[in-house]
N, C-alpha and C. Protein backbone atom coordinates (compact mmCIF):
# COMPACT_ATOMS: atom_id res chain seq x y z
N UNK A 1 6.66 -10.34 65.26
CA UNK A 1 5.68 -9.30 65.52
C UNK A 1 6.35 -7.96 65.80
N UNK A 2 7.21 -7.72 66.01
CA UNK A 2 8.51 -6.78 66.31
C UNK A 2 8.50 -5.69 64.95
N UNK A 3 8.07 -5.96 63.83
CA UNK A 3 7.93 -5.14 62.80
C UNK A 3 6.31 -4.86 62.88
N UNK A 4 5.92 -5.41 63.60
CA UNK A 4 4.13 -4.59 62.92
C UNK A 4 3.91 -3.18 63.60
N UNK A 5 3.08 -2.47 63.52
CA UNK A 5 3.12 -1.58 63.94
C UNK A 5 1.98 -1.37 65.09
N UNK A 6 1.52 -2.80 65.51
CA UNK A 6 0.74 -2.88 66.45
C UNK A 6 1.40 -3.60 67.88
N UNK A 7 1.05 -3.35 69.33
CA UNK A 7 1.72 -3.86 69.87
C UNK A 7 0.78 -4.56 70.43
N UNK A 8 0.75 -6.08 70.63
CA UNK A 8 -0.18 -6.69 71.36
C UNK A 8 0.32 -7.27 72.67
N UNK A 9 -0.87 -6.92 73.49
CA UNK A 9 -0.65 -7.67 75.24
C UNK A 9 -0.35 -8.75 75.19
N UNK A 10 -0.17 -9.26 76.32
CA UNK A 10 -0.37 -11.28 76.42
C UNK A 10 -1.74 -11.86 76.64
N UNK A 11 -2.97 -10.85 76.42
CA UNK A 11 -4.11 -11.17 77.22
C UNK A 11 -4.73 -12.33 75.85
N UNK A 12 -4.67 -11.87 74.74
CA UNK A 12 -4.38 -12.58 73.45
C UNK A 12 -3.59 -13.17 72.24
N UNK A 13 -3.98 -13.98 71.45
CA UNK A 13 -2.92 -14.32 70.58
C UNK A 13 -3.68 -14.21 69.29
N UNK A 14 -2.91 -13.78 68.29
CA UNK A 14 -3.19 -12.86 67.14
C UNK A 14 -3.51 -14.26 65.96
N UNK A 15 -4.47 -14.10 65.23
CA UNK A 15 -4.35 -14.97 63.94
C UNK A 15 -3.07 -15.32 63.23
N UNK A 16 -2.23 -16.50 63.32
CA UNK A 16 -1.21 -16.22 62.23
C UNK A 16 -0.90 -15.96 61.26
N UNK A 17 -2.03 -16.19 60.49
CA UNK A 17 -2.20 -15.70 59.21
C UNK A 17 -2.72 -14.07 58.54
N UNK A 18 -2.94 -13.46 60.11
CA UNK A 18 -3.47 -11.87 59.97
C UNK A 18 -1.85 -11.34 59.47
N UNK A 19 -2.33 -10.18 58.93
CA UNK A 19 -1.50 -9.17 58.82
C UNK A 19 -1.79 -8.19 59.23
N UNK A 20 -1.12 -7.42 60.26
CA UNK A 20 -1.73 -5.39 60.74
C UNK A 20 -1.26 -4.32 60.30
N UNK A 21 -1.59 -4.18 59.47
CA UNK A 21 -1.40 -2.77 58.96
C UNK A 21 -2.24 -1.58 59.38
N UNK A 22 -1.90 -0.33 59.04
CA UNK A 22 -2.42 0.74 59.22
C UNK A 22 -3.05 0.90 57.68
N UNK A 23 -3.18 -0.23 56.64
CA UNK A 23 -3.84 0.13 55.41
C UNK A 23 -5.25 -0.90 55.64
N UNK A 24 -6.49 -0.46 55.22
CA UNK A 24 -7.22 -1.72 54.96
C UNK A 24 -7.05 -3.06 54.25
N UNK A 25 -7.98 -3.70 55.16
CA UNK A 25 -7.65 -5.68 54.92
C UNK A 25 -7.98 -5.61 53.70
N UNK A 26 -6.92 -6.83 52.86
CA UNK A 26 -7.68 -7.19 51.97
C UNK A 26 -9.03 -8.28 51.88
N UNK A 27 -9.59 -9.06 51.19
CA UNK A 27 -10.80 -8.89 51.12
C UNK A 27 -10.82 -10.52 51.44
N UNK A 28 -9.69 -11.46 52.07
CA UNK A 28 -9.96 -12.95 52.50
C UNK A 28 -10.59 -12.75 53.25
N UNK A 29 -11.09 -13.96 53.57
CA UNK A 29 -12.18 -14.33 54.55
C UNK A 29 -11.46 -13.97 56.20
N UNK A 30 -10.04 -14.78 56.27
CA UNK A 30 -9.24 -14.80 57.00
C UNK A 30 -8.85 -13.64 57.51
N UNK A 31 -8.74 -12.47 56.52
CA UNK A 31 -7.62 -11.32 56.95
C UNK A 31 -9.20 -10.35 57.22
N UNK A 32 -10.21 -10.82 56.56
CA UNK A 32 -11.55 -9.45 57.29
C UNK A 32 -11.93 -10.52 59.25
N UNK A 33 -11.92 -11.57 59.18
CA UNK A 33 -11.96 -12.08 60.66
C UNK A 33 -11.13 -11.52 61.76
N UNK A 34 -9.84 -11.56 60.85
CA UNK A 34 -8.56 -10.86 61.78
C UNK A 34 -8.67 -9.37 62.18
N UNK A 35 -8.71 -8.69 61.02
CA UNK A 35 -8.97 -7.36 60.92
C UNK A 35 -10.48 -6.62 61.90
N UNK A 36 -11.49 -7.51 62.20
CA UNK A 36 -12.22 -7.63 63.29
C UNK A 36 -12.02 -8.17 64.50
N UNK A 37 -10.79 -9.00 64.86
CA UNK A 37 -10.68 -9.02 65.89
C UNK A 37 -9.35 -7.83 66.55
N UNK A 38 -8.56 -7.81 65.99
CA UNK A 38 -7.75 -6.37 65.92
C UNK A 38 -8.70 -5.00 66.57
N UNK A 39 -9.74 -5.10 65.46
CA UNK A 39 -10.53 -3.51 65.86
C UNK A 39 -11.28 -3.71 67.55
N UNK A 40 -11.75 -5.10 67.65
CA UNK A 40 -12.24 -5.25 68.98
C UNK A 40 -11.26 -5.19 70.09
N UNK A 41 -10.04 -5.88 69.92
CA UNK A 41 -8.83 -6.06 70.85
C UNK A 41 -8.45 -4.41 70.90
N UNK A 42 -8.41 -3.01 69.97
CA UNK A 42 -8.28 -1.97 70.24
C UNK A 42 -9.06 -1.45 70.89
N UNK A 43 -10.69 -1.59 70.76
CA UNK A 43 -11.64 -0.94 71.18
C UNK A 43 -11.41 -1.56 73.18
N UNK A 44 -10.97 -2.74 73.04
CA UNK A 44 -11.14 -3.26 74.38
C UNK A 44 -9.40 -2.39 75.27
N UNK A 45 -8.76 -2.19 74.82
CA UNK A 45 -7.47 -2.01 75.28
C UNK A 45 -5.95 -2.89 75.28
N UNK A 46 -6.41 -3.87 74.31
CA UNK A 46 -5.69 -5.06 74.69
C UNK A 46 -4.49 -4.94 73.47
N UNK A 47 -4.75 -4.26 72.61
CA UNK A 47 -3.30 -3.75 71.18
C UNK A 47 -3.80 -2.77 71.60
N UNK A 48 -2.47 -1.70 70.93
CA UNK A 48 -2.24 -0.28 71.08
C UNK A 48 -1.58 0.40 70.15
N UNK A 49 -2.06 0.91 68.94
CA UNK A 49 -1.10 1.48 68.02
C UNK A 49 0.29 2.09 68.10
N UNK A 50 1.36 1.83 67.63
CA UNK A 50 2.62 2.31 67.85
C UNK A 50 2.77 3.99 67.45
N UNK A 51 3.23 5.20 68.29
CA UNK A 51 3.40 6.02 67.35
C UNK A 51 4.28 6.08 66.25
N UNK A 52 3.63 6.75 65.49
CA UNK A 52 4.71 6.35 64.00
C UNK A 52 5.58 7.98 63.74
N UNK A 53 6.18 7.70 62.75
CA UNK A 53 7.00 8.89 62.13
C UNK A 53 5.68 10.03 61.74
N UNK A 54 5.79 11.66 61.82
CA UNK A 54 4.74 12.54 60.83
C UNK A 54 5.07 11.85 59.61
N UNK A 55 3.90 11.88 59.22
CA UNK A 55 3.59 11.56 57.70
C UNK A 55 3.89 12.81 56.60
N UNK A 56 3.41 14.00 57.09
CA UNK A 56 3.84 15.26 56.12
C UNK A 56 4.15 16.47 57.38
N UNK A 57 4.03 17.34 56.99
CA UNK A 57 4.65 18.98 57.54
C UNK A 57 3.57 19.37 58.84
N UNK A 58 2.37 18.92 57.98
CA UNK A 58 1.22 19.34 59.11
C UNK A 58 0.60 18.73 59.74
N UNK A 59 1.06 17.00 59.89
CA UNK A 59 1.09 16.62 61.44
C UNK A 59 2.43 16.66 61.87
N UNK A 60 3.50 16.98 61.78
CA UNK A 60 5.09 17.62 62.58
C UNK A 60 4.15 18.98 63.20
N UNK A 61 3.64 19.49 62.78
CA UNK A 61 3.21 20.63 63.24
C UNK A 61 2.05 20.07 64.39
N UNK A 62 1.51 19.96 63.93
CA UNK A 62 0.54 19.41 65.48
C UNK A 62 0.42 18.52 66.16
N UNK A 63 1.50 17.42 66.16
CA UNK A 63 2.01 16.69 67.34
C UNK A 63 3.33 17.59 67.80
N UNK A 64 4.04 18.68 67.08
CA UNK A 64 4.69 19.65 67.98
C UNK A 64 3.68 20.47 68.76
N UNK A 65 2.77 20.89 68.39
CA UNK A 65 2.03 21.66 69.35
C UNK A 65 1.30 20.91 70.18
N UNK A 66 0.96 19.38 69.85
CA UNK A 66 1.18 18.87 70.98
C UNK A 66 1.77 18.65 72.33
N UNK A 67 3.09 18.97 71.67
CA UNK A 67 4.32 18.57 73.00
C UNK A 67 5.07 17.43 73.19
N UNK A 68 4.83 16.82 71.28
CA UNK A 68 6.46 15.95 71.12
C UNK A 68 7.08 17.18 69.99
N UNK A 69 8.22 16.48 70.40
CA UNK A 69 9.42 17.12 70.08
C UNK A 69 10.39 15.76 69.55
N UNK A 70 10.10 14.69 69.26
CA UNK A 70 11.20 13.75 68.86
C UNK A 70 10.69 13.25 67.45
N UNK A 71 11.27 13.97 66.34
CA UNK A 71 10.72 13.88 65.22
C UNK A 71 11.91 13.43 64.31
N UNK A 72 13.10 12.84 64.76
CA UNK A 72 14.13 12.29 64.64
C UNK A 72 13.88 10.86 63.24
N UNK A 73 14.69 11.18 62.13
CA UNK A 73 14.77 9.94 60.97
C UNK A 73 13.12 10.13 60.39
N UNK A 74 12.51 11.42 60.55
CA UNK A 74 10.92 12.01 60.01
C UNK A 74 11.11 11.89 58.17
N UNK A 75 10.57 11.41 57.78
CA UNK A 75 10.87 11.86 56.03
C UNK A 75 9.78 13.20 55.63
N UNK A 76 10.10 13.80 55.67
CA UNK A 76 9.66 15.67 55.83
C UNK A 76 10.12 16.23 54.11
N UNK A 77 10.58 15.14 53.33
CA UNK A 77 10.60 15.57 51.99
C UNK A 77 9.84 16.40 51.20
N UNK A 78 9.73 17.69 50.73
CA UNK A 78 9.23 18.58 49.77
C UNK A 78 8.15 19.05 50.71
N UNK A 79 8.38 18.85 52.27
CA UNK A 79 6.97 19.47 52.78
C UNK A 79 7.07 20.95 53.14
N UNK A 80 5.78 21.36 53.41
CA UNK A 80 5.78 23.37 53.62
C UNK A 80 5.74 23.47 54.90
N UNK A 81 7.10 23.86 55.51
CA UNK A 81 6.88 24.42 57.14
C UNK A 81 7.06 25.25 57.25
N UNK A 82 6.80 26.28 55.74
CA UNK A 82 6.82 27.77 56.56
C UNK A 82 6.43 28.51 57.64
N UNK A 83 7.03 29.36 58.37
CA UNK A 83 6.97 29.88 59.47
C UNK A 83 6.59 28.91 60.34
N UNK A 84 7.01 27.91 60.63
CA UNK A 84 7.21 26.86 61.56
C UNK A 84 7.48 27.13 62.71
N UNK A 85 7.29 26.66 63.87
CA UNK A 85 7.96 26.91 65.18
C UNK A 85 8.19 25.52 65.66
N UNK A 86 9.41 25.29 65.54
CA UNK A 86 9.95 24.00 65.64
C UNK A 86 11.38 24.53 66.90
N UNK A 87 11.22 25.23 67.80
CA UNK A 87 12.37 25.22 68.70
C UNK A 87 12.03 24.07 69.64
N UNK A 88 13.48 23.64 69.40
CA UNK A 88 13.72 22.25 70.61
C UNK A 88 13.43 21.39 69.84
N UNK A 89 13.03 21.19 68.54
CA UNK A 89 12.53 19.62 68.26
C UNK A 89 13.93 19.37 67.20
N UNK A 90 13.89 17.57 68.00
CA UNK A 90 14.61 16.38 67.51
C UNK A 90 14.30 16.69 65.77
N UNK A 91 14.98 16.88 64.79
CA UNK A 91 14.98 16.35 63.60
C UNK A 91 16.30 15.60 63.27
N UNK A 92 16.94 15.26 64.23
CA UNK A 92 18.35 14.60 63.83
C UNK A 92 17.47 13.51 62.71
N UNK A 93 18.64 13.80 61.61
CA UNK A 93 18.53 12.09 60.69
C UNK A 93 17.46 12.47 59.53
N UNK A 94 16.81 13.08 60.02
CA UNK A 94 15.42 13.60 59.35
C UNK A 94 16.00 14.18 57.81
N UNK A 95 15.09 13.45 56.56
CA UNK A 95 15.18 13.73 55.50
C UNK A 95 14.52 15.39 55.13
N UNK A 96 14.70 16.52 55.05
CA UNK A 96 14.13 17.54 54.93
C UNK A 96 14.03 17.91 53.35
N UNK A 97 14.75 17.13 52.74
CA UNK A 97 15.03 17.57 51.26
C UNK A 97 14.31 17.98 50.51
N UNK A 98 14.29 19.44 49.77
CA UNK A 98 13.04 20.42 49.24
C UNK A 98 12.19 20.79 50.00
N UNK A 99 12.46 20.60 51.42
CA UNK A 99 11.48 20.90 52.43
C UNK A 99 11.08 22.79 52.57
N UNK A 100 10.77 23.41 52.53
CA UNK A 100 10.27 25.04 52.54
C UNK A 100 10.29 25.19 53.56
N UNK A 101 11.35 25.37 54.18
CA UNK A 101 11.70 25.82 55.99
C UNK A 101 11.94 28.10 55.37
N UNK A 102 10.69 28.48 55.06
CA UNK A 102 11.41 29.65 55.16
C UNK A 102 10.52 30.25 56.29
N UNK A 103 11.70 31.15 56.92
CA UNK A 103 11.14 31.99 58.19
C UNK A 103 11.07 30.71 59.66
N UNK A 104 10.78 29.63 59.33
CA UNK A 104 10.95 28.69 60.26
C UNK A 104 11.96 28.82 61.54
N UNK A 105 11.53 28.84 62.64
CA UNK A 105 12.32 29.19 63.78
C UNK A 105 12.86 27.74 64.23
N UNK A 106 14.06 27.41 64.08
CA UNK A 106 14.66 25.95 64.36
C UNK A 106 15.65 26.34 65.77
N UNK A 107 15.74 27.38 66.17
CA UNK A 107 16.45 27.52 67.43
C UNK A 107 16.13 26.53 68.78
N UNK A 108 17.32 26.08 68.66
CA UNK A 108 17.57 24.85 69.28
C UNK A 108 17.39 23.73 68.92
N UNK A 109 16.98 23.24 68.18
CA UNK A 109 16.69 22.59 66.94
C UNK A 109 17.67 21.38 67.28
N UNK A 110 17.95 20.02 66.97
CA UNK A 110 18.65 19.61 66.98
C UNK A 110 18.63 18.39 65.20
N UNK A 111 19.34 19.06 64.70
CA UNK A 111 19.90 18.96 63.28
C UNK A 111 20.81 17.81 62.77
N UNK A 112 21.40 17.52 63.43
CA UNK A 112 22.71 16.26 63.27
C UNK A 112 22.23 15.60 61.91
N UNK A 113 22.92 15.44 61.17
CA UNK A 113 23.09 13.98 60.08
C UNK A 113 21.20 14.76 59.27
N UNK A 114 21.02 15.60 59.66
CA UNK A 114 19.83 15.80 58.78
C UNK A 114 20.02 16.23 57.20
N UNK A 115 19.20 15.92 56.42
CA UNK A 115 19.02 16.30 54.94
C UNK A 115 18.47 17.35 54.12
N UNK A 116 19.35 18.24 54.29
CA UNK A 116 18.32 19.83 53.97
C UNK A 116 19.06 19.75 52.33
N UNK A 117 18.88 18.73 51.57
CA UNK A 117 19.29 18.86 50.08
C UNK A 117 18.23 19.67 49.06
N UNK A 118 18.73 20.54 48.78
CA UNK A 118 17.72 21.49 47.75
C UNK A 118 16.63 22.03 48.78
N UNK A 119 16.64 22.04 49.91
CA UNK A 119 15.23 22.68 51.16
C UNK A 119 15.55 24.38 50.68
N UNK A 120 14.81 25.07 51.32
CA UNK A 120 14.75 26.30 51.65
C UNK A 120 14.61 26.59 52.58
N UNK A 121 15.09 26.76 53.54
CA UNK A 121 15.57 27.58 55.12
C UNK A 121 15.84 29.34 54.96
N UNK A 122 15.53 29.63 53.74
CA UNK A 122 15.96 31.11 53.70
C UNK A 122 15.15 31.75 54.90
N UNK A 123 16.23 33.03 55.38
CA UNK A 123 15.49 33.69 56.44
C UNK A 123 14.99 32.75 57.98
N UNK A 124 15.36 31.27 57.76
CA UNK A 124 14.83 30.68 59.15
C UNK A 124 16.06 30.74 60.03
N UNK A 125 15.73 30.86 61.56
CA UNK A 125 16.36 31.24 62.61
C UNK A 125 16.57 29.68 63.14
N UNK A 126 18.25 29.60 62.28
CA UNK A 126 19.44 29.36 62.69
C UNK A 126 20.88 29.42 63.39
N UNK A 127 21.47 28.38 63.26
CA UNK A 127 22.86 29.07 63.99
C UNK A 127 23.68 28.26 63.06
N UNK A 128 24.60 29.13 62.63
CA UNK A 128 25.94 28.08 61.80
C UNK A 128 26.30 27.10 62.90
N UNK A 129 26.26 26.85 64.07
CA UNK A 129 26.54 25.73 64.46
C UNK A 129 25.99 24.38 64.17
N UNK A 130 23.99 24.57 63.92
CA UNK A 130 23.16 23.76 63.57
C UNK A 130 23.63 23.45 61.93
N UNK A 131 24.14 24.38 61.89
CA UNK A 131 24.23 24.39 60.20
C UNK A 131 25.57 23.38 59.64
N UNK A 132 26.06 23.50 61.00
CA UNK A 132 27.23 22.75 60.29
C UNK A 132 27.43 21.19 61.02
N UNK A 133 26.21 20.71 61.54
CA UNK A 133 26.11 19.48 61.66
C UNK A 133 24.92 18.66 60.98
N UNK A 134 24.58 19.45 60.17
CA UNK A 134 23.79 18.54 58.81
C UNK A 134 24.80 17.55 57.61
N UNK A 135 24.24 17.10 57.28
CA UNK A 135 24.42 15.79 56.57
C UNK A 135 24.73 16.40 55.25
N UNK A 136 23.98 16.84 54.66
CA UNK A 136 23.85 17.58 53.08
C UNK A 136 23.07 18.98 53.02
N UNK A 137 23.53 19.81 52.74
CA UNK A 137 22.55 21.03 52.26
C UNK A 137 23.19 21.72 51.07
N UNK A 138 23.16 20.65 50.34
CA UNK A 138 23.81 20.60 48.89
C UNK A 138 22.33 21.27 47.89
N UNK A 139 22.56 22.39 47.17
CA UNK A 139 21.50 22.93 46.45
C UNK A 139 20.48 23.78 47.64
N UNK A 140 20.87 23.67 49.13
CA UNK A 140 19.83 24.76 49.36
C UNK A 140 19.81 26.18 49.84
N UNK A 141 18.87 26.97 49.68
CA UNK A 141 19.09 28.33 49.92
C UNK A 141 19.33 28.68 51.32
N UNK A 142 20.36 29.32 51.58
CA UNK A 142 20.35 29.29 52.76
C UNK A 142 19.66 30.16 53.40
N UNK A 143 19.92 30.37 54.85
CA UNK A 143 19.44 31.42 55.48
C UNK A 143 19.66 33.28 55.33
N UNK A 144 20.62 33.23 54.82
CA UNK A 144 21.09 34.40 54.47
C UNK A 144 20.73 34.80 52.53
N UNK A 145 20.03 33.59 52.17
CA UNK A 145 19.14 34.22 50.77
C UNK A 145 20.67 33.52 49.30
N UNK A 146 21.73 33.29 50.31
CA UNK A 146 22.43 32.30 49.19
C UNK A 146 21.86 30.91 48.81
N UNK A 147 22.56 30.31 47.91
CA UNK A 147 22.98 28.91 47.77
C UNK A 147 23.51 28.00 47.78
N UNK A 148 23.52 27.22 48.67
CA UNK A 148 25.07 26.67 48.99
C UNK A 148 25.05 25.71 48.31
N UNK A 149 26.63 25.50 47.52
CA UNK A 149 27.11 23.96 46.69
C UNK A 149 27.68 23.50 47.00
């Protein structure tokens, strides 16, 4: 159960034959029973959805304006964060590749092992220090309107 993305109490024990996904059941008899007792065990308090990775640019953006900041191993591939305000947030690991970071404020940012391959960061507020603990920024424009190879 350690891979699902649901976490269940001890107050119950789950169908073995269910599967939980965050996609709809398919259409057995078994997995729509399960899939109803899941939605009741949520509605009651007893599972609790795991938070997951942002899915694209514009929920990173509004679970940052939320007030997380740990967006760490995010797959943020080809997404638009222009003019972003991302100071202080975790993207260590984080795939950014073709990502449109322009004007994006990453100050303080924490960058490590991240993937800015082919991204655009032109004009975003950096520091060659952040810059030089990325992973790849092979093909992207940098901040200063070059290209780095």
């Amino acid at each position: 159960m350690n891979n699902s993305p649901w976490l269940l109490h001890s107050k119950a024990q789950p169908c073995p034959t269910a599967q939980y996904t965050t996609d709809a059941p398919n259409t057995s008899a078994c997995c729509a029973v399960a899939w109803a007792w899941l939605r009741r065990w949520a509605r009651d308090g007893i599972v609790q959805r795991k938070r997951g990775k942002p899915v694209d640019g514009q929920e990173l953006i509004t679970r940052y304006r939320a007030g997380e900041r740990d967006f760490s191993r995010a797959d943020l591939s080809g997404d638009y964060l222009m003019w972003a305000d991302l100071v202080g947030a975790d993207l260590s690991e984080a795939d950014l590749s073709g990502a449109n970071l322009y004007k994006a404020d990453l100050n303080g940012a924490k960058l490590r092992n991240a993937n800015l391959c082919k991204a655009n960061p032109n004009e975003a507020k950096v520091t060659s220090e952040q810059l030089a603990l990325i992973y790849s920024l092979e093909g992207a424009i940098m901040p200063d309107g070059t290209k780095h190879w």
